[in-house]
N, C-alpha and C. Protein backbone atom coordinates (compact mmCIF):
# COMPACT_ATOMS: atom_id res chain seq x y z
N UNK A 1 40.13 -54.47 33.54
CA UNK A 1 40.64 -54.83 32.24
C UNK A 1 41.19 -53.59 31.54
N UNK A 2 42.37 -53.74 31.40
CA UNK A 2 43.24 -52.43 30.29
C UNK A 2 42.29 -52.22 28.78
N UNK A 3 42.69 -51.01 28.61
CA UNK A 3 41.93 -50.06 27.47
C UNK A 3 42.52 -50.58 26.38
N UNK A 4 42.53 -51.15 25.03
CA UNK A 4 42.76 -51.42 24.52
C UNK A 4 42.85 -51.78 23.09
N UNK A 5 43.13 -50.28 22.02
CA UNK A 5 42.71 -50.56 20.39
C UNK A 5 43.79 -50.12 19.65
N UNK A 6 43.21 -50.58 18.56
CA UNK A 6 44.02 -49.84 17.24
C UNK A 6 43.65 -48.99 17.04
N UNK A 7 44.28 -47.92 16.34
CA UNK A 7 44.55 -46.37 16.22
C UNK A 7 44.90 -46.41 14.51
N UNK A 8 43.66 -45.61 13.33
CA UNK A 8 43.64 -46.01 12.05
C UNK A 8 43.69 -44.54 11.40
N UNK A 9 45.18 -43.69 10.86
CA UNK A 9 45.21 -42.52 10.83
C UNK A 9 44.15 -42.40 9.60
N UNK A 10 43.73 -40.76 10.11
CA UNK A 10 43.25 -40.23 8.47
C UNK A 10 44.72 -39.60 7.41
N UNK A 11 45.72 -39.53 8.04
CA UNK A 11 46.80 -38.78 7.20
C UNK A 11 48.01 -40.45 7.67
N UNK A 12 48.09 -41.21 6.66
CA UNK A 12 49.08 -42.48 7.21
C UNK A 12 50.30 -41.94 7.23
N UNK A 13 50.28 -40.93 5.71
CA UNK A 13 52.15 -40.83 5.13
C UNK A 13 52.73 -39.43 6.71
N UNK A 14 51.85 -39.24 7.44
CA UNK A 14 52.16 -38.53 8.50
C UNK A 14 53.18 -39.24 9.63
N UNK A 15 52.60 -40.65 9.76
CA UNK A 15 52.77 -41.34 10.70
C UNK A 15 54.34 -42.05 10.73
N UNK A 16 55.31 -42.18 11.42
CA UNK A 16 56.42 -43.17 10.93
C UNK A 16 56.73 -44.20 11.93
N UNK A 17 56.45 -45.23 10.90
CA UNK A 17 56.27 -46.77 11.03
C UNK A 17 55.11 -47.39 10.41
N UNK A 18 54.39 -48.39 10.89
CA UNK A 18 53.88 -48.71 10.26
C UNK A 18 51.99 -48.25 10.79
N UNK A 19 51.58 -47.33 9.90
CA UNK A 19 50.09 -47.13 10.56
C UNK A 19 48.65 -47.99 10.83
N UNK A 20 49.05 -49.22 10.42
CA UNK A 20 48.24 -50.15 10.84
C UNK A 20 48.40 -50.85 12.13
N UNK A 21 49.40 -50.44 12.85
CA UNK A 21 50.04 -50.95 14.01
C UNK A 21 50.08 -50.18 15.54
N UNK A 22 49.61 -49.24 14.72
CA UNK A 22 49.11 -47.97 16.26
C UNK A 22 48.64 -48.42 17.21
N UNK A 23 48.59 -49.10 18.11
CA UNK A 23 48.41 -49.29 19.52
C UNK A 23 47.77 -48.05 20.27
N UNK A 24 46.43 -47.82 21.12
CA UNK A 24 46.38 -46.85 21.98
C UNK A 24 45.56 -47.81 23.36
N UNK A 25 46.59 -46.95 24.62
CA UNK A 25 45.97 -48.34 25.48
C UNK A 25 45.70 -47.01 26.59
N UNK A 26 44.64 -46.45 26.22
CA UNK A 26 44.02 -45.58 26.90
C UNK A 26 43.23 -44.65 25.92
N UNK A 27 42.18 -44.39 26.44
CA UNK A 27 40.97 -43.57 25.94
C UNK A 27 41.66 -42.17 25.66
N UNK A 28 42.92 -41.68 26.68
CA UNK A 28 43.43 -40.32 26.33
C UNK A 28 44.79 -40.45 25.33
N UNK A 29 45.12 -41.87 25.35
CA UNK A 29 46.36 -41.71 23.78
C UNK A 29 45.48 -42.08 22.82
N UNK A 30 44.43 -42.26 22.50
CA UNK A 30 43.43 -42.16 21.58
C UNK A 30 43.24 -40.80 21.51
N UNK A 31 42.88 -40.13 21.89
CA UNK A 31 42.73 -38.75 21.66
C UNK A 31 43.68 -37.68 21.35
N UNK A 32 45.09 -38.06 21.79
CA UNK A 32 46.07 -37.67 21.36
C UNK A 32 46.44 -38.40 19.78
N UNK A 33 46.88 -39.63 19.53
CA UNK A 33 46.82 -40.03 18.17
C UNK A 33 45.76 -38.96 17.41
N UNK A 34 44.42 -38.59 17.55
CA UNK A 34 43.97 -37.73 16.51
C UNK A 34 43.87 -36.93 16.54
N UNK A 35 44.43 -36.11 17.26
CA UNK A 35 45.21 -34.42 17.82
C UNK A 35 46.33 -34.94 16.76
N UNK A 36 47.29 -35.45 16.56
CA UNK A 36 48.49 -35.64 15.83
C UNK A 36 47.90 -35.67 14.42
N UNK A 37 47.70 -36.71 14.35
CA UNK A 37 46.81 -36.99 12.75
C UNK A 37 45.90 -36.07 12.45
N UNK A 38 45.70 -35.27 12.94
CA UNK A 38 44.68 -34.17 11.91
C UNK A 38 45.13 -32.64 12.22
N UNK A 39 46.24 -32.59 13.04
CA UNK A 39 46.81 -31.19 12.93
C UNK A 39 47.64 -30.90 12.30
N UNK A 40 47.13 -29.77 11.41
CA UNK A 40 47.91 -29.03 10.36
C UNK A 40 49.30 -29.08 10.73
N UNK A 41 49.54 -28.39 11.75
CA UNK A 41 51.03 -27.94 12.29
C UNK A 41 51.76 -29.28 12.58
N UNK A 42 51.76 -30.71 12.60
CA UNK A 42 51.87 -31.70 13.27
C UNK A 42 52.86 -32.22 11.34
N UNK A 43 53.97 -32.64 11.35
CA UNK A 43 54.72 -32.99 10.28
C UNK A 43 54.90 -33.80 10.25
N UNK A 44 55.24 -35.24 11.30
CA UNK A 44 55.19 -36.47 11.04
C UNK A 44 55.10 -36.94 12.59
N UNK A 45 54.57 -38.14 13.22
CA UNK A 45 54.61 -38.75 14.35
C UNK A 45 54.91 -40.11 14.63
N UNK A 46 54.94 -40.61 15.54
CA UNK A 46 54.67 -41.95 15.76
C UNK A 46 54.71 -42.54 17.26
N UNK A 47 54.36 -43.21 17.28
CA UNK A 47 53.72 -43.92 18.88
C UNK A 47 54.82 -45.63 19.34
N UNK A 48 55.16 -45.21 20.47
CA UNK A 48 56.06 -46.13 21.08
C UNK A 48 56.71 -46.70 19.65
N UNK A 49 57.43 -46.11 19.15
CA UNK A 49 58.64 -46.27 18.56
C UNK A 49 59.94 -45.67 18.50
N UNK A 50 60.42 -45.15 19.66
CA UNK A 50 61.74 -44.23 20.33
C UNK A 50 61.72 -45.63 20.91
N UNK A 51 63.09 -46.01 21.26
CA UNK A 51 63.98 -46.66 22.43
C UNK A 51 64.58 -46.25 23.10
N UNK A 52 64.36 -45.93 24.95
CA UNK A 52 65.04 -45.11 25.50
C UNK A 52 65.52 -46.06 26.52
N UNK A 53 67.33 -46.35 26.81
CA UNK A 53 67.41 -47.33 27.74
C UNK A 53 67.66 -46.42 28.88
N UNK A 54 67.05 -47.37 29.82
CA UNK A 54 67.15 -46.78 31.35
C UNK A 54 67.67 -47.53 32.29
N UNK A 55 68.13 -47.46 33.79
CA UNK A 55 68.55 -48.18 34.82
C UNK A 55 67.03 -48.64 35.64
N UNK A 56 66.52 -49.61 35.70
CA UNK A 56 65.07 -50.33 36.32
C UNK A 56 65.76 -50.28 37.67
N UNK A 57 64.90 -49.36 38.68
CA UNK A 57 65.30 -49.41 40.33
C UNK A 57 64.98 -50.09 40.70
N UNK A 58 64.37 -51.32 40.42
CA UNK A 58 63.88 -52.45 40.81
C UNK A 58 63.94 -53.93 40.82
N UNK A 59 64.42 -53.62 38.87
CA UNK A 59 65.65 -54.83 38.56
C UNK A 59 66.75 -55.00 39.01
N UNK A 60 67.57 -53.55 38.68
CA UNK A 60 68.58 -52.77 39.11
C UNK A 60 69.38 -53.20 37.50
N UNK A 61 68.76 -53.17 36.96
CA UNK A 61 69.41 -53.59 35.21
C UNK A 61 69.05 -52.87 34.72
N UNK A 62 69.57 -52.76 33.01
CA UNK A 62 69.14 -52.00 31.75
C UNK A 62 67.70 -52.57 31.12
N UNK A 63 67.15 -51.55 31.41
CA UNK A 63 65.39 -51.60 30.28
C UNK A 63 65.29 -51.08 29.45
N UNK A 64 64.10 -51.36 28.63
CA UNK A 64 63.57 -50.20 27.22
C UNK A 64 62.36 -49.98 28.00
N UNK A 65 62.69 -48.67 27.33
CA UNK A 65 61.45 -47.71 28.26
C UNK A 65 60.90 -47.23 26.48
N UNK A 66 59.59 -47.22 26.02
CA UNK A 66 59.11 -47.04 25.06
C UNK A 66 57.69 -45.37 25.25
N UNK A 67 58.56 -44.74 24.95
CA UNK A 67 57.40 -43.50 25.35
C UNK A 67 56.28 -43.34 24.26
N UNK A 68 55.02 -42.89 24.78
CA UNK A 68 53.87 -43.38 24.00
C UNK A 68 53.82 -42.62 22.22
N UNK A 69 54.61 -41.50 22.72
CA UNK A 69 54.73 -40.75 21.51
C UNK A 69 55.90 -39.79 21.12
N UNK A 70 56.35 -39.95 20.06
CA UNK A 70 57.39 -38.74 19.34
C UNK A 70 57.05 -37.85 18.09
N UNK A 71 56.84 -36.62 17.95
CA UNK A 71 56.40 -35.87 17.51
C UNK A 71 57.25 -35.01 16.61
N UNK A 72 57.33 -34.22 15.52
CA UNK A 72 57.68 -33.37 15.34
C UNK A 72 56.83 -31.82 14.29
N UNK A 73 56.63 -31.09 15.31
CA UNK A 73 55.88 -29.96 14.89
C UNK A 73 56.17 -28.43 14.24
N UNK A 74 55.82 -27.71 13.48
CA UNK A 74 55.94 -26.30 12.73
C UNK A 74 55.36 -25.35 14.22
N UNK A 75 56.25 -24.42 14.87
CA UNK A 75 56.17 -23.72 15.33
C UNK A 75 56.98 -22.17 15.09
N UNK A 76 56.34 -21.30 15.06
CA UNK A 76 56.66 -20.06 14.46
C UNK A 76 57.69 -20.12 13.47
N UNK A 77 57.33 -20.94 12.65
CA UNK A 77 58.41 -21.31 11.76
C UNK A 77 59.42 -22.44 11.88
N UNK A 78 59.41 -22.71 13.01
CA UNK A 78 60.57 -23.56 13.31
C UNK A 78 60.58 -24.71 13.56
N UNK A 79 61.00 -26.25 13.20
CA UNK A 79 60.66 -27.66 13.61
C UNK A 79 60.86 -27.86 14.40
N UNK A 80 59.73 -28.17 15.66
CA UNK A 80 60.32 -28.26 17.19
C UNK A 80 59.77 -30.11 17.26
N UNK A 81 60.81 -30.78 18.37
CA UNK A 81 60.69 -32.05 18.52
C UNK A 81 60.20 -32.65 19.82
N UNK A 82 59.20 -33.17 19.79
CA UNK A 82 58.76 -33.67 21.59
C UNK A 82 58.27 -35.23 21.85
N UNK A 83 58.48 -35.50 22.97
CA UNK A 83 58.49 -36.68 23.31
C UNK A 83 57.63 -36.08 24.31
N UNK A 84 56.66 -37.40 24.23
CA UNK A 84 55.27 -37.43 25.29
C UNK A 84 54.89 -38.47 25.94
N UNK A 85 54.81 -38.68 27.08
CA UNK A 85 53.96 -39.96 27.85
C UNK A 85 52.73 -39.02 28.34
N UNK A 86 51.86 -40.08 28.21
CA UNK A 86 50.41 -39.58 28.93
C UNK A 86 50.18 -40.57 29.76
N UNK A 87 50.20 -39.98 31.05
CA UNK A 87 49.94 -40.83 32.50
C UNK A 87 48.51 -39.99 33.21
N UNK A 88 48.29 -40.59 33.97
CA UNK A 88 47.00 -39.89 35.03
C UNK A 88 48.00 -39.24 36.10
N UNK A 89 47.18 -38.31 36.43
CA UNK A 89 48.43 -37.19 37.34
C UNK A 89 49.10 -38.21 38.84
N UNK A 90 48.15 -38.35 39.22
CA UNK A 90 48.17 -39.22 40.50
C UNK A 90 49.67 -40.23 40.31
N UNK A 91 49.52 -41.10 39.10
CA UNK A 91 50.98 -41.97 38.44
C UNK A 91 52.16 -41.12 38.49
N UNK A 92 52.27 -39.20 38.61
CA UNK A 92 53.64 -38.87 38.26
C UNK A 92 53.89 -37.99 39.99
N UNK A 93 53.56 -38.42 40.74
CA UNK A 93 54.32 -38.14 41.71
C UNK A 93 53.96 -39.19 43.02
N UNK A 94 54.48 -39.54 43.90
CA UNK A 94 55.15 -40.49 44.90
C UNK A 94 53.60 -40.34 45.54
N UNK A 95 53.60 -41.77 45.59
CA UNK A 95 51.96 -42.00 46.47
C UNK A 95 52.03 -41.36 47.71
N UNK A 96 51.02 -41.14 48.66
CA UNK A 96 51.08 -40.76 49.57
C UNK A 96 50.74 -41.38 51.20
N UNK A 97 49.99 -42.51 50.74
CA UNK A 97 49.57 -42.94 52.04
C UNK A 97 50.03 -44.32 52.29
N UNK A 98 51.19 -43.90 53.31
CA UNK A 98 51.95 -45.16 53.19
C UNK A 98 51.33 -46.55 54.43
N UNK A 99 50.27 -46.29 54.32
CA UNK A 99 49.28 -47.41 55.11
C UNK A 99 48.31 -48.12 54.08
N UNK A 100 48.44 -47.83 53.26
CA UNK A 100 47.34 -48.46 51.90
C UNK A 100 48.27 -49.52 51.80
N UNK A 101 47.30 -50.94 51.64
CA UNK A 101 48.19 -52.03 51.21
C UNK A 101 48.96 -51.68 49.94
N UNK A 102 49.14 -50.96 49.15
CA UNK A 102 48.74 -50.79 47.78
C UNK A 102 50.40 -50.38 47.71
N UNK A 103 50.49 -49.75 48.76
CA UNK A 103 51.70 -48.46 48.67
C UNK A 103 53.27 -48.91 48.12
N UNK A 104 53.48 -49.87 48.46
CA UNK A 104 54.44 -50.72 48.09
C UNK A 104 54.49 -50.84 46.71
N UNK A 105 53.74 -51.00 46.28
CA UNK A 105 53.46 -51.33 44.42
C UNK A 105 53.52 -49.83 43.85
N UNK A 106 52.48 -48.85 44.09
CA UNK A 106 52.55 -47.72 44.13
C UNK A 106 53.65 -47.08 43.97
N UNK A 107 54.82 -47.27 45.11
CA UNK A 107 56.05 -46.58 45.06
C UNK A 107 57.38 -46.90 44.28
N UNK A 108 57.11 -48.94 43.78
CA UNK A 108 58.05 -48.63 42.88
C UNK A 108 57.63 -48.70 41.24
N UNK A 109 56.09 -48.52 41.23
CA UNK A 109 55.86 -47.81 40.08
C UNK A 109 56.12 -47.03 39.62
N UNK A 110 56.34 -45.77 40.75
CA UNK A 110 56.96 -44.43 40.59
C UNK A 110 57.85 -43.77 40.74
N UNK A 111 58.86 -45.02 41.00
CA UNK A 111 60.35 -44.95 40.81
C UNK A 111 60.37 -45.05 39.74
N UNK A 112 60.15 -46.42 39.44
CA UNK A 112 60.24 -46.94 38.15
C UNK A 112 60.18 -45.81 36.41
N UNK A 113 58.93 -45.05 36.71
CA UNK A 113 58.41 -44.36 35.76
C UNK A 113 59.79 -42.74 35.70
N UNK A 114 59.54 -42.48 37.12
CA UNK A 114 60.98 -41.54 37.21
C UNK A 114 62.21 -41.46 36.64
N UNK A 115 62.14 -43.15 36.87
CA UNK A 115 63.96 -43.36 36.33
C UNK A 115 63.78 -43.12 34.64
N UNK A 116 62.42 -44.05 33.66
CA UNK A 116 62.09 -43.71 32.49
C UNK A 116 62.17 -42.58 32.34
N UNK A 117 61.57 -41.53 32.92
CA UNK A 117 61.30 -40.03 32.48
C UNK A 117 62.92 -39.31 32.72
N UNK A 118 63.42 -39.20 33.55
CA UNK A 118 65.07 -38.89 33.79
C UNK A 118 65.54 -39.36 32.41
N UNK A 119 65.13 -40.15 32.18
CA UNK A 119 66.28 -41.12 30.81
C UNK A 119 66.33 -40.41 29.37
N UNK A 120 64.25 -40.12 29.19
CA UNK A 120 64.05 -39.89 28.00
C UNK A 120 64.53 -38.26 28.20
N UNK A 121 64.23 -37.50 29.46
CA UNK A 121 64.67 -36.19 29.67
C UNK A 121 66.17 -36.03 29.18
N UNK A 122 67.16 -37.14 29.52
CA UNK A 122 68.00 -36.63 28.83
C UNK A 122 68.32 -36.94 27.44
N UNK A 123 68.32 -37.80 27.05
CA UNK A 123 67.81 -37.94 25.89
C UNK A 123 67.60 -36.96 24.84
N UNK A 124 66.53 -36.08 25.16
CA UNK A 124 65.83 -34.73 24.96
C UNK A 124 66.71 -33.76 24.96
N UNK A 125 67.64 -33.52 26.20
CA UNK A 125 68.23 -32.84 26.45
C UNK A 125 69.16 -32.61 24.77
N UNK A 126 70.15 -34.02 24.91
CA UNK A 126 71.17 -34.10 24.03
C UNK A 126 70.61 -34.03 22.41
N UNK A 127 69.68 -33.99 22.17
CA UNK A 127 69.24 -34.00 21.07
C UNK A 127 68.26 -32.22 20.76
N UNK A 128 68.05 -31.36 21.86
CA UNK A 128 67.36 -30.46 21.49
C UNK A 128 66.12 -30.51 21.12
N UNK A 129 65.17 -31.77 21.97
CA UNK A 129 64.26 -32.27 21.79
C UNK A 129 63.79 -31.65 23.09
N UNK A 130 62.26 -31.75 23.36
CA UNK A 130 61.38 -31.31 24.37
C UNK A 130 60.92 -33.05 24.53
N UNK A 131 60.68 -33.18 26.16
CA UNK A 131 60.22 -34.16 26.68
C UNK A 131 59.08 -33.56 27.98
N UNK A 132 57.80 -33.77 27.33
CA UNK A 132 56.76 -33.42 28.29
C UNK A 132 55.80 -34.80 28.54
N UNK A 133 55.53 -34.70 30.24
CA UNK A 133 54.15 -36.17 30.69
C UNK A 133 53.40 -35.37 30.68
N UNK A 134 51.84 -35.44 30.05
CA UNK A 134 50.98 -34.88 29.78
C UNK A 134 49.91 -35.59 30.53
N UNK A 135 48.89 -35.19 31.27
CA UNK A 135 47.86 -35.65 32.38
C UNK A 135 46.53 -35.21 32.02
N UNK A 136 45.71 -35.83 32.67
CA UNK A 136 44.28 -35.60 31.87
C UNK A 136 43.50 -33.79 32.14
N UNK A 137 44.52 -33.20 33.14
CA UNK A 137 44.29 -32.03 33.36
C UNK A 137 44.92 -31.17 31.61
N UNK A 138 46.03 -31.85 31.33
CA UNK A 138 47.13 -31.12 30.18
C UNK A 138 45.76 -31.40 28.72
N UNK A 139 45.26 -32.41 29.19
CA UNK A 139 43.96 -32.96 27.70
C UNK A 139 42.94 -32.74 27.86
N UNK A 140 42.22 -31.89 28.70
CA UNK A 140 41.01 -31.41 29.23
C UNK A 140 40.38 -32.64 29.22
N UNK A 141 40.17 -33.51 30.17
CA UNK A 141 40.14 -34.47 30.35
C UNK A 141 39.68 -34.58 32.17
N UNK A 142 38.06 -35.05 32.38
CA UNK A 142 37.75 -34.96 33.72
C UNK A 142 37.22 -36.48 34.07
């Protein structure tokens, strides 16, 4: 059964959209939501509210790919902008054992997620935005 709560900031006017509506569908975008919401340096955020369309290698059509978070932070002075998915490491690179019944599902999960991440990367690109997948190694997280 998927992880599944609401996310209730201590700082709302931080948040953009609506902060009663925070979605976290994992124990580690829970932990990120209050890394955002209570860091000083952190100027406004919000969670799967970017629209990034992508090519689905699987549909072979146009999708919305919704990344879990968009950020914008005070660094040495300067407003820097990032886009974040938090996946488990294992999810961001190509399964490996192609004898697991599993592998099939596995592999175009991780197409799938590729083609998203390519999309929002550029995205990022054209805008002077940072696009990082963050893993439970990146959240001290065992």
């Amino acid at each position: 059964m998927p992880y599944k709560t609401r996310f209730f900031p201590k700082n709302p006017s931080k948040y953009v959209g609506d902060p009663n509506k925070i979605i976290c569908r994992s124990l580690w975008e829970r932990k990120f939501c209050k890394y955002l919401d209570e860091n000083d340096l952190i100027i406004r955020w919000a969670s799967e509210e970017l629209r990034v369309p992508y090519i689905c290698p699987v549909k072979h059509k146009v999708c919305m790919y919704y990344p879990d978070f968009l950020f914008e932070s005070t660094e040495n002075g300067e407003v820097r902008t990032y886009v974040v998915e938090i996946k488990p490491k294992k999810q961001t690179k190509p399964p490996e054992n192609k004898k697991k019944k599993s592998y099939s599902m596995e592999m175009a999960t991780y197409m799938i997620n590729k083609s998203k991440w390519e999309s929002a990367g550029k995205l990022c690109e054209e805008n002077g935005w940072q696009f990082k997948i963050l893993t439970e190694e990146d959240l001290h997280i065992k």
